[in-house]
C-alpha atoms as a PDB file:
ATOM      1  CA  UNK A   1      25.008  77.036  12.242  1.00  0.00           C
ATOM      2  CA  UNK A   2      26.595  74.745  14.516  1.00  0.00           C
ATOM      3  CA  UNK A   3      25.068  74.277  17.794  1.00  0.00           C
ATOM      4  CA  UNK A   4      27.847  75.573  20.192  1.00  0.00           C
ATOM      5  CA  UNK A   5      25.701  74.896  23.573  1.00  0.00           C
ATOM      6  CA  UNK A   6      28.704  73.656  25.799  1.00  0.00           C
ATOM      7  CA  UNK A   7      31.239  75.057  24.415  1.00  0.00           C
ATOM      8  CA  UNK A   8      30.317  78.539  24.907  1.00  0.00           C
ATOM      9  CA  UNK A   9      28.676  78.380  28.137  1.00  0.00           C
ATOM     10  CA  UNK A  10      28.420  82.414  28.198  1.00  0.00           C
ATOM     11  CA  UNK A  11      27.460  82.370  24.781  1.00  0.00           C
ATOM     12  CA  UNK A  12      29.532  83.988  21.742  1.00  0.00           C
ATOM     13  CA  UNK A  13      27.798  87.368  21.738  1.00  0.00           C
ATOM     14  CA  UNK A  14      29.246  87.761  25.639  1.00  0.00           C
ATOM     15  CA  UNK A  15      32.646  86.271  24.720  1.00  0.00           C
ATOM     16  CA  UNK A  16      32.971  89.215  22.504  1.00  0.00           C
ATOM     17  CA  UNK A  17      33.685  91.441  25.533  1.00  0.00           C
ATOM     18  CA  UNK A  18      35.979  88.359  27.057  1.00  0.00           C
ATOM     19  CA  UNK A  19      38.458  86.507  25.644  1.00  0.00           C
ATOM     20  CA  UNK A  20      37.949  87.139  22.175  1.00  0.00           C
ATOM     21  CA  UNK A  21      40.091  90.581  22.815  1.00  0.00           C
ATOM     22  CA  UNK A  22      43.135  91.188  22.367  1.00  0.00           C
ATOM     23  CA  UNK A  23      43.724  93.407  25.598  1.00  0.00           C
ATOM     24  CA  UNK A  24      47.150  94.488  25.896  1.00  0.00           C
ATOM     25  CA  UNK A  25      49.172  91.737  28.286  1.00  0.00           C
ATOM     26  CA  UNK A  26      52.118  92.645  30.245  1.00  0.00           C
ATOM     27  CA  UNK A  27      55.322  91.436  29.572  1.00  0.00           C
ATOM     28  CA  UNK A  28      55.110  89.222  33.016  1.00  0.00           C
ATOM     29  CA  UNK A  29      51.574  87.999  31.850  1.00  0.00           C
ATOM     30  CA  UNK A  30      52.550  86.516  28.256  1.00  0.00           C
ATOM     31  CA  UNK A  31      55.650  85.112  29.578  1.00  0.00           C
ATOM     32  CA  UNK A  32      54.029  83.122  32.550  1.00  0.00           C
ATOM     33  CA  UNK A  33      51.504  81.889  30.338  1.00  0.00           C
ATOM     34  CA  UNK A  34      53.835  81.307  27.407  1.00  0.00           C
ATOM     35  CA  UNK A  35      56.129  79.416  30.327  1.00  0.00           C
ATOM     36  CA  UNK A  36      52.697  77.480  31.177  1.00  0.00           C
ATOM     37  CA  UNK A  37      51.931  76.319  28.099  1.00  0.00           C
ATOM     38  CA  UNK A  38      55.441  75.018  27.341  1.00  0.00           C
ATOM     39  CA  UNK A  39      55.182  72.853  30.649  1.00  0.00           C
ATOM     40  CA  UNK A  40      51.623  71.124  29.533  1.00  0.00           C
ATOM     41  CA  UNK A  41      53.007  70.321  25.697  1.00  0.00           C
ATOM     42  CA  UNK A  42      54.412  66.961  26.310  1.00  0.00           C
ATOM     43  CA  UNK A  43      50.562  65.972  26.886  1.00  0.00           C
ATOM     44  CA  UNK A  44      49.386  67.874  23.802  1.00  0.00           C
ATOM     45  CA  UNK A  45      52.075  66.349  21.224  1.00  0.00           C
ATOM     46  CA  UNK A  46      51.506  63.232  22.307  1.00  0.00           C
ATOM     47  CA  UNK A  47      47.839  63.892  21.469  1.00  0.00           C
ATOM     48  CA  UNK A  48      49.208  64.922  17.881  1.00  0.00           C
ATOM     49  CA  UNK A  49      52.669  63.630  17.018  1.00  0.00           C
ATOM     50  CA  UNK A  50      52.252  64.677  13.312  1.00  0.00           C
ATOM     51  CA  UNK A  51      53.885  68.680  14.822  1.00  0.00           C
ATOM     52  CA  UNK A  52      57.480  66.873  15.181  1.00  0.00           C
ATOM     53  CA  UNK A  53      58.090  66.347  12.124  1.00  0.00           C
ATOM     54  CA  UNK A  54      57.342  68.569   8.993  1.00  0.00           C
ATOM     55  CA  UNK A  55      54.010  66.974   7.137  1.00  0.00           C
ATOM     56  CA  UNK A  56      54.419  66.640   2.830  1.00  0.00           C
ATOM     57  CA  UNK A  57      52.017  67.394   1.089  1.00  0.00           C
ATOM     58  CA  UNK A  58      50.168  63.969   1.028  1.00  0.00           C
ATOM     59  CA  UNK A  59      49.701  63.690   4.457  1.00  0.00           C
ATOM     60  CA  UNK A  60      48.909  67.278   4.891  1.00  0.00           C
ATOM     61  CA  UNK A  61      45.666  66.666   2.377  1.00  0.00           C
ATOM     62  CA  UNK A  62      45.272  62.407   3.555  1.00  0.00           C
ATOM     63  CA  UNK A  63      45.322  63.741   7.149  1.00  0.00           C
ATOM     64  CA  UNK A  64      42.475  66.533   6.330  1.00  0.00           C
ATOM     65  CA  UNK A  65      38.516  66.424   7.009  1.00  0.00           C
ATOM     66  CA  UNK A  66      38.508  69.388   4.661  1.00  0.00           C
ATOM     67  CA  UNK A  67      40.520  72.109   2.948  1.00  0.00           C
ATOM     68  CA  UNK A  68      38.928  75.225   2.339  1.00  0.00           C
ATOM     69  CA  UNK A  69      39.190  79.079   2.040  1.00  0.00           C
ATOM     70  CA  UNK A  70      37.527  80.322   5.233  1.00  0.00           C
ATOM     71  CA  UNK A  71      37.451  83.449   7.290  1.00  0.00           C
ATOM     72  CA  UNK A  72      37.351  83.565  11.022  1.00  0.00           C
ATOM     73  CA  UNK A  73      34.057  85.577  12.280  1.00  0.00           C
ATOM     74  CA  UNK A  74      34.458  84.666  16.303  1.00  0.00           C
ATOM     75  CA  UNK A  75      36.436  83.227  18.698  1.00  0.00           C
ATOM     76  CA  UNK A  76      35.909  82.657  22.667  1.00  0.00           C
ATOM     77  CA  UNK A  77      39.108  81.235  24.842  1.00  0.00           C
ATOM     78  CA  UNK A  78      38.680  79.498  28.167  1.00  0.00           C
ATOM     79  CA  UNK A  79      40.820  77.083  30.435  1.00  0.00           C
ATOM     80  CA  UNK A  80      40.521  73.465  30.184  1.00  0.00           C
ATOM     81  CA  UNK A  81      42.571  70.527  31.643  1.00  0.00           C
ATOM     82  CA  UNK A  82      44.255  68.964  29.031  1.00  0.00           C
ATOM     83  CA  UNK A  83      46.234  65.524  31.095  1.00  0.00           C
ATOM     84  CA  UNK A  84      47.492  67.278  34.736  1.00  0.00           C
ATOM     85  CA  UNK A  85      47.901  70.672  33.556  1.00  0.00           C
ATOM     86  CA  UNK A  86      45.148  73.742  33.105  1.00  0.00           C
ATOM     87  CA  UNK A  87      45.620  75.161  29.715  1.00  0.00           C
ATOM     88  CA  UNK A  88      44.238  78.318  27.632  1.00  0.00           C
ATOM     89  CA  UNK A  89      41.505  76.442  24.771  1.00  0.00           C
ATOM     90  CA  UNK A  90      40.805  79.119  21.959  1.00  0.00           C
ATOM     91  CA  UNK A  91      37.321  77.798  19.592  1.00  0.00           C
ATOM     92  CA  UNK A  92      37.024  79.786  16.632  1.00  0.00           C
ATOM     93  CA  UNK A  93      34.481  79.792  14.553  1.00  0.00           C
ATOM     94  CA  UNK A  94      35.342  80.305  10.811  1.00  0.00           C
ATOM     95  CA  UNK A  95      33.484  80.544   7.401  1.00  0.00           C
ATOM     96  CA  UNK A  96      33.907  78.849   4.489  1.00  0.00           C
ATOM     97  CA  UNK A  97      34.252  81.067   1.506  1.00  0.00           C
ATOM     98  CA  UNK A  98      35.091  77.843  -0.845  1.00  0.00           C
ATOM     99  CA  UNK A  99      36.192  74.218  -0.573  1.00  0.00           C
ATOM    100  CA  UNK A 100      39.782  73.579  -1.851  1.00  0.00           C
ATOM    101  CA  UNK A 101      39.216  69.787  -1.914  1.00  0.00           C
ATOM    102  CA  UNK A 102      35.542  69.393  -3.575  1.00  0.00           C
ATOM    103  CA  UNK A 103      34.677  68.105  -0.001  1.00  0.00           C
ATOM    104  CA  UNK A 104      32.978  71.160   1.894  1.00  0.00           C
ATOM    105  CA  UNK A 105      31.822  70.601   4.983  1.00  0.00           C
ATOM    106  CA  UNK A 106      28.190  70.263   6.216  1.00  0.00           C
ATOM    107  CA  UNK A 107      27.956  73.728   7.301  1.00  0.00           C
ATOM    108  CA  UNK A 108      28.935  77.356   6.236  1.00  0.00           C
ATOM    109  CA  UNK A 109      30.114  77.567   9.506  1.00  0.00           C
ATOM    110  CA  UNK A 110      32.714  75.404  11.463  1.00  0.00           C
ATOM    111  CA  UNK A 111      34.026  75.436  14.541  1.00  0.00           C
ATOM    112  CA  UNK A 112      38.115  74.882  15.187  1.00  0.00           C
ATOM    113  CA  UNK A 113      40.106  74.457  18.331  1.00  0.00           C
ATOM    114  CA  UNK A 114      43.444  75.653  18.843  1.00  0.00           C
ATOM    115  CA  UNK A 115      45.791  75.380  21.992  1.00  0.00           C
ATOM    116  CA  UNK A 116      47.266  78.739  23.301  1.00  0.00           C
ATOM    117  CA  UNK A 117      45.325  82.085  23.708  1.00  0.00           C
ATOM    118  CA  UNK A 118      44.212  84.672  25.944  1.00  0.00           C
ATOM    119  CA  UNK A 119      41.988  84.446  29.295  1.00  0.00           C
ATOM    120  CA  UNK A 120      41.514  87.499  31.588  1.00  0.00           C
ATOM    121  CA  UNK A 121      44.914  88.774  30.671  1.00  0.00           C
ATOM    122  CA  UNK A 122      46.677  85.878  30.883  1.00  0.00           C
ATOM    123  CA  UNK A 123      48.416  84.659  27.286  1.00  0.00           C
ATOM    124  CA  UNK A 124      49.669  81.391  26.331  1.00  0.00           C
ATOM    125  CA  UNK A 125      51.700  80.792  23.570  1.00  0.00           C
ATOM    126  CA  UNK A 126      52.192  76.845  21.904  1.00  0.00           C
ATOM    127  CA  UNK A 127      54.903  76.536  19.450  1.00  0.00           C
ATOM    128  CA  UNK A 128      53.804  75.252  16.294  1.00  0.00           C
ATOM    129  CA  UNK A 129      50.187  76.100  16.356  1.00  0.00           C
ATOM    130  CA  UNK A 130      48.195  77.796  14.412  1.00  0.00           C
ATOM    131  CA  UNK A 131      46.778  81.190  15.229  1.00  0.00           C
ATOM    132  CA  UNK A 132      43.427  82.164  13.783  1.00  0.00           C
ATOM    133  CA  UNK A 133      42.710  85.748  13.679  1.00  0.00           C
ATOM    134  CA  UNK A 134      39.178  87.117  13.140  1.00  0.00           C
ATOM    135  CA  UNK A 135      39.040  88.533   9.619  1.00  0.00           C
ATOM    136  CA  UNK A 136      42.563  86.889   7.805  1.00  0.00           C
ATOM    137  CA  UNK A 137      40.951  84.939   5.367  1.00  0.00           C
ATOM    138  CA  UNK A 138      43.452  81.927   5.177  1.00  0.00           C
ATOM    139  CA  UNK A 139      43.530  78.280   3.373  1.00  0.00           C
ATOM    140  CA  UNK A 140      43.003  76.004   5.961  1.00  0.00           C
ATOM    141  CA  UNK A 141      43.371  72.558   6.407  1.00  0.00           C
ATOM    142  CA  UNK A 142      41.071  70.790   9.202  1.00  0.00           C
ATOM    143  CA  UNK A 143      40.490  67.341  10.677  1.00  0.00           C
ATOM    144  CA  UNK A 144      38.085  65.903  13.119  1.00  0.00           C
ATOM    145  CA  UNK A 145      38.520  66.209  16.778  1.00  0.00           C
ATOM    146  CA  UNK A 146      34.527  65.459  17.490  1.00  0.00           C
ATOM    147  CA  UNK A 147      31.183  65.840  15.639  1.00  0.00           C
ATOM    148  CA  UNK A 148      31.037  69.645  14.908  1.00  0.00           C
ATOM    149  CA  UNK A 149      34.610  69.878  16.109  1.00  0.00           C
ATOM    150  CA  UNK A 150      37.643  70.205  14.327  1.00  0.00           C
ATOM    151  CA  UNK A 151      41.527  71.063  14.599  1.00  0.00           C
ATOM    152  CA  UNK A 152      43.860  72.845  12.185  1.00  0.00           C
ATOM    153  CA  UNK A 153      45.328  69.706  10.483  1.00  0.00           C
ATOM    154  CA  UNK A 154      49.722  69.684  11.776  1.00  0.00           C
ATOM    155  CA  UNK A 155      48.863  72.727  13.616  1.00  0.00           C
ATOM    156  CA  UNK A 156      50.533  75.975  11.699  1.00  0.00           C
ATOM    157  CA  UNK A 157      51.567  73.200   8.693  1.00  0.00           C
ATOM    158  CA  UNK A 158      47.624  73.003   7.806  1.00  0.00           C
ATOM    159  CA  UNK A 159      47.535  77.326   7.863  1.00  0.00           C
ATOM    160  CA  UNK A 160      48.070  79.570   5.322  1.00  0.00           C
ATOM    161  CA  UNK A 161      47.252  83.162   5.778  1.00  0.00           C
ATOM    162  CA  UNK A 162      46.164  84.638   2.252  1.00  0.00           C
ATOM    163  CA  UNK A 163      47.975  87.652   0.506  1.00  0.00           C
ATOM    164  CA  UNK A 164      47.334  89.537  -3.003  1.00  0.00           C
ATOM    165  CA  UNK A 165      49.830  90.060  -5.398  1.00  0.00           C
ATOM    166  CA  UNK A 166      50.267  93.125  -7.221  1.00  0.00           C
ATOM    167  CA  UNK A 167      47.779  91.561  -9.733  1.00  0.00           C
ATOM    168  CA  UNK A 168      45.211  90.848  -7.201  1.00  0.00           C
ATOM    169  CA  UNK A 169      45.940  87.213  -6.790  1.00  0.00           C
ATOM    170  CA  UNK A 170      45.531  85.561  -3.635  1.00  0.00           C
ATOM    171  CA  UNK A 171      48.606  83.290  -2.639  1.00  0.00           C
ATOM    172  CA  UNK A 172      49.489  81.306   0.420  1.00  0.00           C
ATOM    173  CA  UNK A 173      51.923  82.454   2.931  1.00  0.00           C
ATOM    174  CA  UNK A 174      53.315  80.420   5.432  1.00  0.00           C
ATOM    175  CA  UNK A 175      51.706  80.464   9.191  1.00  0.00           C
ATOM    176  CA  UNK A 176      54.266  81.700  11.736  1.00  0.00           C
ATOM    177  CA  UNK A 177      54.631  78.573  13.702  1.00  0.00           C
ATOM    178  CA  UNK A 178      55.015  76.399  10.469  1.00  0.00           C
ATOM    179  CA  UNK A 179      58.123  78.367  10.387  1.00  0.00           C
ATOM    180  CA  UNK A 180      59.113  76.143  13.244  1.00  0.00           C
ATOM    181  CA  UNK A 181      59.037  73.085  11.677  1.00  0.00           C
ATOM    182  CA  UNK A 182      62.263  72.049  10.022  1.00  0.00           C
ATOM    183  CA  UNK A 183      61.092  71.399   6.829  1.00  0.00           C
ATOM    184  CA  UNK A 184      62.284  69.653   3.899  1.00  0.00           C
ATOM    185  CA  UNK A 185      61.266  70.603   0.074  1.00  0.00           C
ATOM    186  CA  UNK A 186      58.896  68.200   0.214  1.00  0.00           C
ATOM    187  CA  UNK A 187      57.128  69.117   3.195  1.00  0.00           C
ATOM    188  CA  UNK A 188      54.012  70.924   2.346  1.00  0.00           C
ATOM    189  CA  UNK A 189      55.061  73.784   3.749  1.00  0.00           C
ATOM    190  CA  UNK A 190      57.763  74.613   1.256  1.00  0.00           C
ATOM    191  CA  UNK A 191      55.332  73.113  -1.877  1.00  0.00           C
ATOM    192  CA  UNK A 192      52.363  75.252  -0.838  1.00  0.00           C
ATOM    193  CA  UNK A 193      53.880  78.853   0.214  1.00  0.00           C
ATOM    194  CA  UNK A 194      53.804  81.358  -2.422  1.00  0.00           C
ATOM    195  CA  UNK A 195      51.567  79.897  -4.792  1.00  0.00           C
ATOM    196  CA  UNK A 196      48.109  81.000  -5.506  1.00  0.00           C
ATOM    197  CA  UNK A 197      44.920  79.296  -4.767  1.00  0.00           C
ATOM    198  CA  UNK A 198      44.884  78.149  -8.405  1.00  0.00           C
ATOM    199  CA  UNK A 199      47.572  76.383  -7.895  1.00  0.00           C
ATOM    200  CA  UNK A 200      47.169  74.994  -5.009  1.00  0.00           C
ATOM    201  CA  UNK A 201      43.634  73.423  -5.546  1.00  0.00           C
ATOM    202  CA  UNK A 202      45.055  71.453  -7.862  1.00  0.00           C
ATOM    203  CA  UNK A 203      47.864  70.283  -5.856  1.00  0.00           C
ATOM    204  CA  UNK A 204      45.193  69.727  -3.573  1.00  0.00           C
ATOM    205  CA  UNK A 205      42.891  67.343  -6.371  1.00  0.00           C
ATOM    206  CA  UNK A 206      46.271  65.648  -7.747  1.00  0.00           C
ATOM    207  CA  UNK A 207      46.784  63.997  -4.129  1.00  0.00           C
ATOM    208  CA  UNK A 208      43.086  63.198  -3.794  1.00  0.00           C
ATOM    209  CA  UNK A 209      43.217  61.414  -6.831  1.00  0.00           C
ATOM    210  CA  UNK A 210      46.224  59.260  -6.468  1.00  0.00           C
ATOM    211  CA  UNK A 211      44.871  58.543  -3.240  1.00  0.00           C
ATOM    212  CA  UNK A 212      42.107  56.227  -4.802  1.00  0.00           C
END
């Protein structure tokens, strides 16, 4: 497990009755916060440029720590100053069911940050980023942000929320705030949605190798 002294300073067993629920926000709430979050994202894309423009496939897999199949099992939000603005954190922790890219990471467990969330009530939304839901298996695609710390590589472009076909397949769907991203039909995006983990590993391998 990954030592999350720090991060969780109430520890994640508490955060279960915090922010980790989804309470229902009013209309006035999520807007405020949405508004909030908008204000603050100049600092944040500047912090990750790769959001403004839709990633291919190469850079999507060069730009990743790890891709793996992974499940998210907790999450705890809090505020944090990101620049001059206060700003809703989320840490999630998820767990790896399988590597996609033969380069698991250290632990079954890893911790991911995401921008946006909910604290007390208050919602923020970030457009483009990826939401991680506990228990939606997904594909994901992580780099480094710190030791033991990691961020969902392009935002939504490096998450893909996992569906069965009628046969039973899993295939990747496109995250919600990938849908953002004007993308071309190169852009990862468009070469990744729809096709099943199969597939998709070796995509995944193909790039690694013409990468050496």
């Amino acid at each position: 497990m990954i030592d999350t002294k720090g991060l969780f300073p109430r520890g994640l067993a508490e955060a279960r009755g915090h922010a980790s629920l989804v309470p229902m926000l009013s209309r006035r709430s999520l807007l405020l916060g949405s508004l909030f979050a908008t204000v603050g994202m100049s600092a944040t894309r500047s912090a990750d440029a790769s959001v403004a423009r839709a990633l291919s496939l190469s850079d999507l897999v060069r730009g990743s720590r790890h891709a793996l199949v992974a499940t998210p099992v907790d999450l705890f939000a809090q505020w944090e100053t990101i620049g001059k603005h206060r700003r809703i954190i989320t840490y999630t922790m998820v767990r790896t069911e399988y590597s996609i890219d033969g380069r698991p990471p250290g632990t079954r467990d890893v911790l991911v940050r995401t921008l946006g969330g909910i604290v007390d009530g208050i919602g923020q939304i970030v457009p483009g980023e990826a939401v991680l839901r506990r228990g939606a298996t997904s594909a994901l695609f992580i780099s480094d942000v710190s030791k033991d710390l990691f961020a969902v590589t392009g935002m939504a472009q490096g998450h893909y929320p996992l569906v069965s076909d009628a046969q039973g397949m899993r295939r990747l769907t496109a995250s919600r705030g990938a849908l953002e991203v004007a993308a071309d039909a190169n852009a990862a995006v468009k070469r990744l949605e729809g096709r099943s983990l199969e597939e998709v590993e070796s995509l995944v391998y193909a790039e690694l190798r013409g990468a050496r």
